[in-house]
C-alpha atoms as a PDB file:
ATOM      1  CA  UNK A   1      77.002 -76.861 147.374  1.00  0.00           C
ATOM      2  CA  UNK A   2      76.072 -74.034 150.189  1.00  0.00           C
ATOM      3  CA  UNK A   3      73.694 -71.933 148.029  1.00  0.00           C
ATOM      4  CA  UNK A   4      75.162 -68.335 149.594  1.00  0.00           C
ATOM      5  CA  UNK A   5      77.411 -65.985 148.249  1.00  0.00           C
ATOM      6  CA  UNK A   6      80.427 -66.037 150.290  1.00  0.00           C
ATOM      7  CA  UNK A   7      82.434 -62.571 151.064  1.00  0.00           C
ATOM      8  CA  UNK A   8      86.699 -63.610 150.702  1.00  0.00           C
ATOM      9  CA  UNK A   9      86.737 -63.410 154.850  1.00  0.00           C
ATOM     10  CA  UNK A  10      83.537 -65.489 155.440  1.00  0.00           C
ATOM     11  CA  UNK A  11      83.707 -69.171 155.663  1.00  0.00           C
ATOM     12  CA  UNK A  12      81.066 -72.273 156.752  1.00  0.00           C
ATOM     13  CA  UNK A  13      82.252 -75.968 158.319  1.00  0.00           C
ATOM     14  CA  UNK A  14      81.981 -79.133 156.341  1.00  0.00           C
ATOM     15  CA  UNK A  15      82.724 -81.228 159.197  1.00  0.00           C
ATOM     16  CA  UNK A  16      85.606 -79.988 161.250  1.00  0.00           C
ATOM     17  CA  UNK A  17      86.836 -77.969 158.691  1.00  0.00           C
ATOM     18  CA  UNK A  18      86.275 -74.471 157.171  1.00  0.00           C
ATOM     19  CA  UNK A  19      85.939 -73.798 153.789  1.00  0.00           C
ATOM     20  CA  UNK A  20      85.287 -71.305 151.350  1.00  0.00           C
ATOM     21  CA  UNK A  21      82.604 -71.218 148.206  1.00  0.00           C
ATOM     22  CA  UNK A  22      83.415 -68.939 145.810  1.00  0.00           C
ATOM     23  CA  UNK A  23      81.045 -68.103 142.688  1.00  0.00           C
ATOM     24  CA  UNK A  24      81.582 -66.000 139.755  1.00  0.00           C
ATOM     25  CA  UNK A  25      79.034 -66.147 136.929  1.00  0.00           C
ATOM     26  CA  UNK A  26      77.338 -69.989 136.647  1.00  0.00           C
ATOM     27  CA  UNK A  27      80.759 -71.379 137.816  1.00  0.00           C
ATOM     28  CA  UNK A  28      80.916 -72.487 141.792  1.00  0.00           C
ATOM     29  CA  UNK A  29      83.968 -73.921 143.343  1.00  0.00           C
ATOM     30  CA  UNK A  30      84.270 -74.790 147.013  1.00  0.00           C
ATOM     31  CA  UNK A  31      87.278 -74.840 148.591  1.00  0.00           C
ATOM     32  CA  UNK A  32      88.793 -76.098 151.930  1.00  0.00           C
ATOM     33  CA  UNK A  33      90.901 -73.843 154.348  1.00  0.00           C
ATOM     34  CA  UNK A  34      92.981 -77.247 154.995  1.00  0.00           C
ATOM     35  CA  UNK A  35      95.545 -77.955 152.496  1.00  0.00           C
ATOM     36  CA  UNK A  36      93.946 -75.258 150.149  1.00  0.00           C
ATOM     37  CA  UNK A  37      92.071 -78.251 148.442  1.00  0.00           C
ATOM     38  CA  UNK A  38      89.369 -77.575 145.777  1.00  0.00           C
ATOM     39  CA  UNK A  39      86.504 -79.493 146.662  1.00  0.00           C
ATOM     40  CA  UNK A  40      84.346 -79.583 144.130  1.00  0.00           C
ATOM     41  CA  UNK A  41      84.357 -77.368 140.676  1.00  0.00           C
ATOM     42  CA  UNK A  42      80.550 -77.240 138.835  1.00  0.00           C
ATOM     43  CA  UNK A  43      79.377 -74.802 135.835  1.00  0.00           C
ATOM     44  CA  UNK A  44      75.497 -74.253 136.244  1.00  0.00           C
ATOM     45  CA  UNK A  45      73.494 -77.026 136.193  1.00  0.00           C
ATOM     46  CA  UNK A  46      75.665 -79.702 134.664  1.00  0.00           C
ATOM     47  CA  UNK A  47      77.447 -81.935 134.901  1.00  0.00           C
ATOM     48  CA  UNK A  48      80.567 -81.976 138.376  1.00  0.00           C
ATOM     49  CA  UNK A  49      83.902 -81.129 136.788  1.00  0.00           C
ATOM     50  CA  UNK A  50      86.009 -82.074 140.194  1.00  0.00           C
ATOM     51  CA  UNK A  51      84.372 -84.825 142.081  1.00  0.00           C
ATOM     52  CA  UNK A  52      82.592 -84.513 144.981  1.00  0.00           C
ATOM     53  CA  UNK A  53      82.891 -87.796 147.282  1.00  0.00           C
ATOM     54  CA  UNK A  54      79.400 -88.082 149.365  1.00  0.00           C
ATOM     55  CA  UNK A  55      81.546 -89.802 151.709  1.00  0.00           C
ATOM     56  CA  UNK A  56      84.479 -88.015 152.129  1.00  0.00           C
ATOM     57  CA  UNK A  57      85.550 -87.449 155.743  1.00  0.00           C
ATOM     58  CA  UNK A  58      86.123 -83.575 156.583  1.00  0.00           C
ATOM     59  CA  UNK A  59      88.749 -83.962 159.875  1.00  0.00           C
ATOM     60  CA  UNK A  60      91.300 -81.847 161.390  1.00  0.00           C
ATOM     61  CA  UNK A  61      94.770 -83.201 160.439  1.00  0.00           C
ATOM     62  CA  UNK A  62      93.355 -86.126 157.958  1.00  0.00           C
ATOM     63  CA  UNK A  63      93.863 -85.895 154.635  1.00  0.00           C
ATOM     64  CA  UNK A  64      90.694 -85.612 152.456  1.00  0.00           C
ATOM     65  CA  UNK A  65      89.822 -88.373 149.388  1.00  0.00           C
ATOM     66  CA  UNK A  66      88.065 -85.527 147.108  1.00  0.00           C
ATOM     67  CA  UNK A  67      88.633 -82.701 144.789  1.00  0.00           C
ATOM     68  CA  UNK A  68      92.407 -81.424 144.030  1.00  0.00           C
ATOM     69  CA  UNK A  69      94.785 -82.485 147.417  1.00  0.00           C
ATOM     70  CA  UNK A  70      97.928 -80.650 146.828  1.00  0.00           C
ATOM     71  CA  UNK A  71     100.789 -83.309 147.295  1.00  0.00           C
ATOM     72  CA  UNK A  72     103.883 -81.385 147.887  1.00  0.00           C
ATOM     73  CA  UNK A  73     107.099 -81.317 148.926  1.00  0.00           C
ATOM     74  CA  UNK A  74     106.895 -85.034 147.907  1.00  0.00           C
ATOM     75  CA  UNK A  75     104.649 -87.258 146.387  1.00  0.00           C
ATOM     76  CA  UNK A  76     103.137 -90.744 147.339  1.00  0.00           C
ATOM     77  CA  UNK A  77     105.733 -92.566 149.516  1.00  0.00           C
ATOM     78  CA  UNK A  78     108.886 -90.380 150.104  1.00  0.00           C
ATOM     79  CA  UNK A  79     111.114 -94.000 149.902  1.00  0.00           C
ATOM     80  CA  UNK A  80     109.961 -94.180 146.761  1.00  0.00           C
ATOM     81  CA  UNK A  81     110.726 -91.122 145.422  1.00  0.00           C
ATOM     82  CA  UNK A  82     114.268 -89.652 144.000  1.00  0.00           C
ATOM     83  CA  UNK A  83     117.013 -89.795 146.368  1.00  0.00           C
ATOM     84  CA  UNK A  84     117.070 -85.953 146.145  1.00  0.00           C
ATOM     85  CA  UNK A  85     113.592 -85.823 147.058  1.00  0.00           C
ATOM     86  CA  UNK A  86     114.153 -88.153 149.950  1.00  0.00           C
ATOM     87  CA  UNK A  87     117.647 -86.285 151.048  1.00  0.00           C
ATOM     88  CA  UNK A  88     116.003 -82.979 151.938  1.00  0.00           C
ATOM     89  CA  UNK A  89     113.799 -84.831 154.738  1.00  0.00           C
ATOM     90  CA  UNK A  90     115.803 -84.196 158.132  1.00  0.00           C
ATOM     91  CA  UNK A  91     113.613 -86.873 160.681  1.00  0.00           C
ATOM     92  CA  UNK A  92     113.394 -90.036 161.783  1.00  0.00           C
ATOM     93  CA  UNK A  93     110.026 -90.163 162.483  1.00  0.00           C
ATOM     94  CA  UNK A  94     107.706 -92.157 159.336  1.00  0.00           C
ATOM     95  CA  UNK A  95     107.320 -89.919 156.494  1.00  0.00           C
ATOM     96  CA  UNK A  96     103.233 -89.266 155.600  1.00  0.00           C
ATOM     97  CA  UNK A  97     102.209 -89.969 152.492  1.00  0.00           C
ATOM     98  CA  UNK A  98     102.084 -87.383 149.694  1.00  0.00           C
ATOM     99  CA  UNK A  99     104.072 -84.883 151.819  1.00  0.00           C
ATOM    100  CA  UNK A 100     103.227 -82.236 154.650  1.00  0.00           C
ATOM    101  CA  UNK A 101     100.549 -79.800 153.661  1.00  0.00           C
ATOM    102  CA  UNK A 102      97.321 -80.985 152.602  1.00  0.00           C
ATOM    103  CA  UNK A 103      96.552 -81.332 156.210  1.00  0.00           C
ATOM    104  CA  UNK A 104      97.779 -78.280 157.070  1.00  0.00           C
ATOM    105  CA  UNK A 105      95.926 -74.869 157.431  1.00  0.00           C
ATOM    106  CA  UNK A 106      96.476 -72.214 154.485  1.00  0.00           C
ATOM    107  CA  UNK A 107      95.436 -68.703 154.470  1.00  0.00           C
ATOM    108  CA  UNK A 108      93.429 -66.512 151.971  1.00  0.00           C
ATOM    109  CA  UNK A 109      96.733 -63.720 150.520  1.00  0.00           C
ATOM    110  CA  UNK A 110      93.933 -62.083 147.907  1.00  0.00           C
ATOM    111  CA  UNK A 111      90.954 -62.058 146.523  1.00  0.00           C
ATOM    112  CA  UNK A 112      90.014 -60.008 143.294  1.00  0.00           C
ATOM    113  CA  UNK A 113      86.367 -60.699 141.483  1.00  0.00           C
ATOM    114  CA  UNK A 114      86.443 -57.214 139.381  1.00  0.00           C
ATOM    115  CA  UNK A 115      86.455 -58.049 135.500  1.00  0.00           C
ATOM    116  CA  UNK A 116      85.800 -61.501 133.607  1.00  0.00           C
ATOM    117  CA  UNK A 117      87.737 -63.506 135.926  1.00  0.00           C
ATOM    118  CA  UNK A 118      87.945 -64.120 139.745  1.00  0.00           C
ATOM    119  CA  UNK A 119      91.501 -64.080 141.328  1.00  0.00           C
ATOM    120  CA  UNK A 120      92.051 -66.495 144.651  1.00  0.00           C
ATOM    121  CA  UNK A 121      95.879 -66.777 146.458  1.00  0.00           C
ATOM    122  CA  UNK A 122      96.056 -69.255 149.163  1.00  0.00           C
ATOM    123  CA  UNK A 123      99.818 -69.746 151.131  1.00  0.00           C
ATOM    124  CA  UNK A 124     100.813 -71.642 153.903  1.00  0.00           C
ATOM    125  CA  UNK A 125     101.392 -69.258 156.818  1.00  0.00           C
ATOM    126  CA  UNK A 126     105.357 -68.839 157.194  1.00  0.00           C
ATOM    127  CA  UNK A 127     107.199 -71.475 159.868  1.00  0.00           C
ATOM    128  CA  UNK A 128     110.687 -70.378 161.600  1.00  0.00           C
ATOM    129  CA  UNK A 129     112.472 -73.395 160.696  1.00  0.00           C
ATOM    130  CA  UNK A 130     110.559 -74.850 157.846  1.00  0.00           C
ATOM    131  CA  UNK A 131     107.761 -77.886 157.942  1.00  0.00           C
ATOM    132  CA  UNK A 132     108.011 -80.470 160.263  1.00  0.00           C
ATOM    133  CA  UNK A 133     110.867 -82.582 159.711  1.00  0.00           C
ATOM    134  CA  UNK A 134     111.363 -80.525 156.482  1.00  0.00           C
ATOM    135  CA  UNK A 135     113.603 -77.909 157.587  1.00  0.00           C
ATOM    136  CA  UNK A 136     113.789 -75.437 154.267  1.00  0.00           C
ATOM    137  CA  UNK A 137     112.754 -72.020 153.544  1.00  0.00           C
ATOM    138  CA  UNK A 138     109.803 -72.683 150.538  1.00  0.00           C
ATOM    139  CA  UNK A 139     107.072 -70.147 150.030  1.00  0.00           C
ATOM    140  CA  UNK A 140     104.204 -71.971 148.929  1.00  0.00           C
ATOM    141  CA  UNK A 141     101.256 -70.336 146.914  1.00  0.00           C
ATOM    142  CA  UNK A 142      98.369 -71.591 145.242  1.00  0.00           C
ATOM    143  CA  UNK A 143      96.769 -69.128 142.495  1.00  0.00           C
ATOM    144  CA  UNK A 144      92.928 -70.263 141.601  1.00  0.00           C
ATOM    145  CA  UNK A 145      91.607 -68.065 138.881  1.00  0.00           C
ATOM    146  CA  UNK A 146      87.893 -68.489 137.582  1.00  0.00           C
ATOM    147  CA  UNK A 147      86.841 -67.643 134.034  1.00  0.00           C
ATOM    148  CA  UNK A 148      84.906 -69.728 131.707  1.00  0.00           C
ATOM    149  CA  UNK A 149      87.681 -72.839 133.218  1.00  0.00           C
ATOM    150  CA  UNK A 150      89.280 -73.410 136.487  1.00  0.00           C
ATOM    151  CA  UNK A 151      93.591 -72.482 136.693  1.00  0.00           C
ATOM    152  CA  UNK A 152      95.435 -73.334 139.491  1.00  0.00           C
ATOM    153  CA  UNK A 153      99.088 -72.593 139.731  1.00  0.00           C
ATOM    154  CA  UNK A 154     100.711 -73.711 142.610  1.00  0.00           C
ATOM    155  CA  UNK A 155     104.422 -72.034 142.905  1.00  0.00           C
ATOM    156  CA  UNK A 156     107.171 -72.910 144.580  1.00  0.00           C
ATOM    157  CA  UNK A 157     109.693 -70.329 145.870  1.00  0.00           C
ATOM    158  CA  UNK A 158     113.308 -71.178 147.525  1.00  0.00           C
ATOM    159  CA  UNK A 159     114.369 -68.428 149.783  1.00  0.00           C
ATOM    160  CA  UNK A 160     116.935 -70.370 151.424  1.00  0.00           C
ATOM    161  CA  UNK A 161     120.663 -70.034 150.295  1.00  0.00           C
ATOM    162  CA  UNK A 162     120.927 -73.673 149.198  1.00  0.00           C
ATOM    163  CA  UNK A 163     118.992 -76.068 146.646  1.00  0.00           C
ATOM    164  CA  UNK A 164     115.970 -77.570 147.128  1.00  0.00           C
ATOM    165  CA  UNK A 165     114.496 -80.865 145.568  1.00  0.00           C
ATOM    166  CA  UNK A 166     110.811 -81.209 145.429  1.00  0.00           C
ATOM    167  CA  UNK A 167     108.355 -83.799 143.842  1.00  0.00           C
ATOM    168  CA  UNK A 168     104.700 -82.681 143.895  1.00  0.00           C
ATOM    169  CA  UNK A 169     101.089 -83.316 142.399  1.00  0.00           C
ATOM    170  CA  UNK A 170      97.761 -81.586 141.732  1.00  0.00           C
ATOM    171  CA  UNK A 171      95.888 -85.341 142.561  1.00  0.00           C
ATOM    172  CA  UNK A 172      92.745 -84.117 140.861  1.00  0.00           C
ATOM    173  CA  UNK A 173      89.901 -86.565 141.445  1.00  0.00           C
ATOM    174  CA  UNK A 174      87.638 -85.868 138.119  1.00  0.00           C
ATOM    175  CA  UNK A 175      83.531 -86.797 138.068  1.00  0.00           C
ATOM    176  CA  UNK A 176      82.561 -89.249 135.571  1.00  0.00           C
ATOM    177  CA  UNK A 177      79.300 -91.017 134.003  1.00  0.00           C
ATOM    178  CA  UNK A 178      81.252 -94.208 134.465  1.00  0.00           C
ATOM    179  CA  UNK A 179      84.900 -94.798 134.016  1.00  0.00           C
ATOM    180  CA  UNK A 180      84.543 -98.501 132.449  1.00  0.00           C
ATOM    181  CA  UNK A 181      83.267 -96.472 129.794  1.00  0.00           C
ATOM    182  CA  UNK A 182      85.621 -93.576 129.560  1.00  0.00           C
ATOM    183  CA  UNK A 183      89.056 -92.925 127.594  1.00  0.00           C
ATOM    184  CA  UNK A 184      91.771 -90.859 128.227  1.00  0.00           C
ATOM    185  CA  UNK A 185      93.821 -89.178 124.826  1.00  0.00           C
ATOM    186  CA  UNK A 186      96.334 -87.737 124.728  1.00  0.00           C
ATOM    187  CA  UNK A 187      98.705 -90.785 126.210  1.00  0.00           C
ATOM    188  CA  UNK A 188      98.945 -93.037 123.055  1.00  0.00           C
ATOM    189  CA  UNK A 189     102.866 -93.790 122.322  1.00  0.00           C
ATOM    190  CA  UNK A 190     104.068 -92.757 126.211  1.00  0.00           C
ATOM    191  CA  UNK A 191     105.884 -94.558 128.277  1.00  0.00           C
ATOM    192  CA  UNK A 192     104.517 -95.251 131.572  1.00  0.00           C
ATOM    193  CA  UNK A 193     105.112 -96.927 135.352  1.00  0.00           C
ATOM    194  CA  UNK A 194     103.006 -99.921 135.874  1.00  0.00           C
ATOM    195  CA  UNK A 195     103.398 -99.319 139.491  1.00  0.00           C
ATOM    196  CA  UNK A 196     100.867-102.619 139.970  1.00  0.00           C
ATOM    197  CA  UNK A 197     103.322-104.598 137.890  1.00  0.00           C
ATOM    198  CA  UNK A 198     106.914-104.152 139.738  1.00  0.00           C
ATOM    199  CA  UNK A 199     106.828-100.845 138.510  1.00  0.00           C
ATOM    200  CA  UNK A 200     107.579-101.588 134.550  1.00  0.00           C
ATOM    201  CA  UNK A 201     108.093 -99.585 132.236  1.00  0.00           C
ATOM    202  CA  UNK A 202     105.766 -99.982 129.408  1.00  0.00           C
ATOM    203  CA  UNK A 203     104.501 -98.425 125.740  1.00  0.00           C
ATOM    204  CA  UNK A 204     100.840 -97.112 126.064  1.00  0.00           C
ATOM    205  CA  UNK A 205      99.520 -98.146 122.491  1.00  0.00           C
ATOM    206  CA  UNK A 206      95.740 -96.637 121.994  1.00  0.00           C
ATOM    207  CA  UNK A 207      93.779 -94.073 124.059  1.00  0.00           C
ATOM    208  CA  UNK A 208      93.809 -95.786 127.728  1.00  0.00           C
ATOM    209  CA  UNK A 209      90.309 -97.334 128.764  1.00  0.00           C
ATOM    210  CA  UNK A 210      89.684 -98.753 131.904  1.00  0.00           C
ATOM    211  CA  UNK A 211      89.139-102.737 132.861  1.00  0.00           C
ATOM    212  CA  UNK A 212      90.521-103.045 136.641  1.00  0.00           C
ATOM    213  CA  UNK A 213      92.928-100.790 139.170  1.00  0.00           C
ATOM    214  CA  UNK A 214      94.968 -98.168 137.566  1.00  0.00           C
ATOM    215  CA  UNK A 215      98.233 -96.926 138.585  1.00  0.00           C
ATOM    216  CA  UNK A 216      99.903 -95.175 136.374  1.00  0.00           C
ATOM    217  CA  UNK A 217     102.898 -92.313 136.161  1.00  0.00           C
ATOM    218  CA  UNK A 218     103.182 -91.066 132.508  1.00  0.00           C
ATOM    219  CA  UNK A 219     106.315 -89.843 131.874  1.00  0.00           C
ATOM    220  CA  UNK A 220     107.186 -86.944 128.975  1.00  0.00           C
ATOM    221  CA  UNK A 221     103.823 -86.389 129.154  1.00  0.00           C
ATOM    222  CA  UNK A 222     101.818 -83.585 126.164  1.00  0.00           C
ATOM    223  CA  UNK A 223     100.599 -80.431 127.627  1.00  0.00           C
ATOM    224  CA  UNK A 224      97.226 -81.648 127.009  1.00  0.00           C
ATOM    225  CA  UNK A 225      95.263 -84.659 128.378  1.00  0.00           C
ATOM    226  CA  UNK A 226      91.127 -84.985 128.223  1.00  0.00           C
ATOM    227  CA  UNK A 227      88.678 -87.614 129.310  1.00  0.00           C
ATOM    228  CA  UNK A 228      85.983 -88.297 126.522  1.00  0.00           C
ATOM    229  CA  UNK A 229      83.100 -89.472 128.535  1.00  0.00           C
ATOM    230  CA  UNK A 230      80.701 -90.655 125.726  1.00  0.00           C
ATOM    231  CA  UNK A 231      77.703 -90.907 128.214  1.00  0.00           C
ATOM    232  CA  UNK A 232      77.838 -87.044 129.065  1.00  0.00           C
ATOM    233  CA  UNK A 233      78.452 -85.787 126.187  1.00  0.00           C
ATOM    234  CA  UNK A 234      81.688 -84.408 126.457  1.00  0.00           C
ATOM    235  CA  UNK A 235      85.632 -84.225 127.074  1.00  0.00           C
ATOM    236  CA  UNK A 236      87.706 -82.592 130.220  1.00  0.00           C
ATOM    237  CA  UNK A 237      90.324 -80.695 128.907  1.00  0.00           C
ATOM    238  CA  UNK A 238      93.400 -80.701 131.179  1.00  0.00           C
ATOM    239  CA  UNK A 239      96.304 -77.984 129.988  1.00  0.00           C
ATOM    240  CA  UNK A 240      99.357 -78.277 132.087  1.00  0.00           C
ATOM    241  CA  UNK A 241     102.140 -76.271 132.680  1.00  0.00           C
ATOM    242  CA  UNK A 242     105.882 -76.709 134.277  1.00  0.00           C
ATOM    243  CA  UNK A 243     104.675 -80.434 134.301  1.00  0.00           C
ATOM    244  CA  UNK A 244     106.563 -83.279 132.101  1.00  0.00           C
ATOM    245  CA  UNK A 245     104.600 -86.207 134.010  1.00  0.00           C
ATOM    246  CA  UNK A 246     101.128 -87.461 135.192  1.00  0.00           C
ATOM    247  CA  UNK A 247      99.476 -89.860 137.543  1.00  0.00           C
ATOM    248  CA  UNK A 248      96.800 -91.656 136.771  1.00  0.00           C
ATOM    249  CA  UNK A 249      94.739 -93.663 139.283  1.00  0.00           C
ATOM    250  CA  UNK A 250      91.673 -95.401 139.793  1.00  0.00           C
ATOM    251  CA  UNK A 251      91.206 -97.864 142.755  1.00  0.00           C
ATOM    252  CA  UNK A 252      88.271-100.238 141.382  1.00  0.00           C
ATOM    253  CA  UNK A 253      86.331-102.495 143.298  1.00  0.00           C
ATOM    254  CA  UNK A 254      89.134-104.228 145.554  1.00  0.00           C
ATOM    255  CA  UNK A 255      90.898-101.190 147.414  1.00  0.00           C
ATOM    256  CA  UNK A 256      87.516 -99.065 147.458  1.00  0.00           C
ATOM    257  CA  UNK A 257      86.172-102.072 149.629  1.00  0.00           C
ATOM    258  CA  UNK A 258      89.354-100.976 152.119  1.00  0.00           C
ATOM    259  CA  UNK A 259      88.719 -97.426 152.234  1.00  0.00           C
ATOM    260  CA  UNK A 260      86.315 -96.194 155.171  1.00  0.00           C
ATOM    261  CA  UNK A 261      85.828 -92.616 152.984  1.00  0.00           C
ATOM    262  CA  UNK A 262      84.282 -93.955 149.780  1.00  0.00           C
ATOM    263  CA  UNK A 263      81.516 -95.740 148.557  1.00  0.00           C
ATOM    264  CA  UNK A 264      81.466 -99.072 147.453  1.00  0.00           C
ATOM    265  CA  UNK A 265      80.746 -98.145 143.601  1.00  0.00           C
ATOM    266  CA  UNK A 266      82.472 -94.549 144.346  1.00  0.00           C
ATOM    267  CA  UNK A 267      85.516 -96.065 141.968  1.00  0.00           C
ATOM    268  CA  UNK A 268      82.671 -95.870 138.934  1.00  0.00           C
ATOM    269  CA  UNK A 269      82.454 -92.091 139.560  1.00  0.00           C
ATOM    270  CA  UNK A 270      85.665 -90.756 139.800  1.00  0.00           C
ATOM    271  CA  UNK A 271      89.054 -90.991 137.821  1.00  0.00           C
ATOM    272  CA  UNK A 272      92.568 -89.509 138.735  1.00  0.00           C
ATOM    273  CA  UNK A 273      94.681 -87.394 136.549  1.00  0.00           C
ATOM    274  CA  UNK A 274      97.322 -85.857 138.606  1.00  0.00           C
ATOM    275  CA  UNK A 275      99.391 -82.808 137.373  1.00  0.00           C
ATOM    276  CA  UNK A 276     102.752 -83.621 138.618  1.00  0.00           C
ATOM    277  CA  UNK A 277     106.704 -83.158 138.731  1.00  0.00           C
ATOM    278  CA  UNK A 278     107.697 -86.880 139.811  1.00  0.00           C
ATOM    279  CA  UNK A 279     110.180 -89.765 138.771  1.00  0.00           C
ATOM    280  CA  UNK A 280     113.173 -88.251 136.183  1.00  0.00           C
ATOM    281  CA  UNK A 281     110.249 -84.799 136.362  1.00  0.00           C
ATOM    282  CA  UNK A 282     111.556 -83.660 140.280  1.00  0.00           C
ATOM    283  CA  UNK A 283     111.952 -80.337 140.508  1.00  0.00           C
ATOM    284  CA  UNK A 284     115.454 -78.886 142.450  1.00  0.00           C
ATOM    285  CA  UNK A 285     115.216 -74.621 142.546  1.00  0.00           C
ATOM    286  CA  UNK A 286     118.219 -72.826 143.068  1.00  0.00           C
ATOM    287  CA  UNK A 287     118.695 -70.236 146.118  1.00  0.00           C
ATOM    288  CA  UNK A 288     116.024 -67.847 144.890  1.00  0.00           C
ATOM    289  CA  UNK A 289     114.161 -69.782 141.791  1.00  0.00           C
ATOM    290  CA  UNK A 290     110.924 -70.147 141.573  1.00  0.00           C
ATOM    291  CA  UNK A 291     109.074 -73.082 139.696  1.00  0.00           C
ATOM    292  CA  UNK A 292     105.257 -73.066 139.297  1.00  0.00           C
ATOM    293  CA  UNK A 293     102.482 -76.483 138.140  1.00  0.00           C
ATOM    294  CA  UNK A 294      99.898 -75.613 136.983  1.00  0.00           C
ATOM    295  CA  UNK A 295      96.382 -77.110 135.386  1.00  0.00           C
ATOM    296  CA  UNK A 296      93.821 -75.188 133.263  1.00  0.00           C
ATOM    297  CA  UNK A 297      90.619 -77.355 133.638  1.00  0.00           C
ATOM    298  CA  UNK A 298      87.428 -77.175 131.462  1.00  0.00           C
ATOM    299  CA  UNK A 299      84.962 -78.614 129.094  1.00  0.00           C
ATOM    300  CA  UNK A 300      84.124 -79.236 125.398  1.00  0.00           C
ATOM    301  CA  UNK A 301      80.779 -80.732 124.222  1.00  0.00           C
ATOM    302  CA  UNK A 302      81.254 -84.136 121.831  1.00  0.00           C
ATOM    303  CA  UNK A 303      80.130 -83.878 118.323  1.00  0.00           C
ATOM    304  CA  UNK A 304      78.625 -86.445 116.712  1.00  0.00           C
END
């Protein structure tokens, strides 16, 4: 990370884009201007929380294979999504994957670093009309606060005068010793979406390990997930809220090989649990309601 202090209206350039690194205490996060993504979240000297791909690809308008990309209004391929989801598209032009603002610019709304924690609000700047090809009135927000873990809430707001389905993610890309030798709790007795397997439903039984691509959406999901990584000594602690379903994805050696933005063995280093609202979890908000997703993110030391 950029070893300066940044001021809240300061900003460098990874690549094309600008981005923000915020510090309070030993915690560092960086943070992209496009698509409000969290780019990397690291506590002192150890270990990465969020991963940081070496070879991600920092371009104007392209959507970034790092960190936490906000997926919203929809998620993964709109066809494939609820037909509520799909209905509130108005375009015949193809739909982008994972919906229509991680590529676009947000703006800093506050900043607050008095006290024990530090206080971010991103938003995507107001558009007469709506998003392209998405024509509803949404305020968007994403809330980052920074204490001893990482929260972000990101809240959806309907100010139109008629309802508004949604599907969305927080695709959080986490940093592992080696995810052949990690296992997620928290999932044992869930049904989930073999989306590799004509998109079955099936029982977990047992923590879930890791053998070959993953593709997962866990439905009724716990408020709590964590990945025990034996080799570093500890567990990520993921606490959701206004979230009933998770994605969880690694790409292994096959589809790395296709991706120009990742290293060959970058699969090893990373894992994929996504906060989400997807499937029978879509959200639809009333004229006026608000819903908000949210993920607290930290760390516990194993004991022996």
């Amino acid at each position: 990370m950029p070893s300066h202090k940044l001021l809240p209206s300061a900003s460098f350039k990874l690549g094309e884009l600008d981005c923000w690194h915020f510090i309070h205490g030993n915690a560092q996060l960086l943070v992209a201007k496009q698509g409000a993504q969290v780019l990397s979240y690291q506590v002192g000297e150890d270990k990465p929380i969020i991963w940081l791909n070496e070879k991600a690809k920092y371009e104007h308008g392209k959507g970034i294979r790092t960190g936490v990309p906000i997926c919203w209004p929809w998620f993964g391929n709109l066809a494939l999504n609820p037909q509520s989801v799909q209905d509130m598209r108005a375009s015949e032009q193809p739909a982008t994957a994972h919906g229509l603002v991680r590529t676009r610019e947000w703006e800093l709304l506050d900043y607050d670093d008095a006290g024990e924690a530090l206080h971010i609000e991103l938003g995507v700047p107001q558009i007469e009309g709506g998003l392209p090809g998405w024509p509803h009135d949404v305020a968007l927000t994403l809330s980052i606060r920074l204490d001893t873990q990482l929260h972000l809430s990101l809240t959806s707001h309907n100010r139109s005068d008629t309802a508004v389905s949604i599907s969305q993610a927080l695709h959080s890309y986490f940093a592992v010793s080696d995810v052949r030798k990690v296992q997620v709790k928290g999932v044992d007795g869930l049904t989930y979406i073999e989306t590799l397997d004509e998109w079955k439903h099936v029982k977990q039984a047992g923590d879930l390990t890791f053998s070959g691509e993953t593709d997962r959406i866990y439905l009724n999901t716990p408020d709590t997930l964590s990945i025990v990584d034996p080799d570093w000594s500890r567990s990520i602690e993921l606490n959701s809220r206004g979230s009933r379903s998770a994605v969880i994805w690694n790409p292994w050696i096959g589809k790395t090989a296709s991706f120009s933005d990742m290293a060959a063995d970058g699969w090893q280093r990373m894992l994929c649990i996504e906060t989400a609202n997807v499937m029978d979890d879509v959200i639809t908000l009333q004229p006026g309601a608000s819903h908000t997703l949210g993920v607290s993110i930290g760390t516990r030391p194993l004991t022996a």
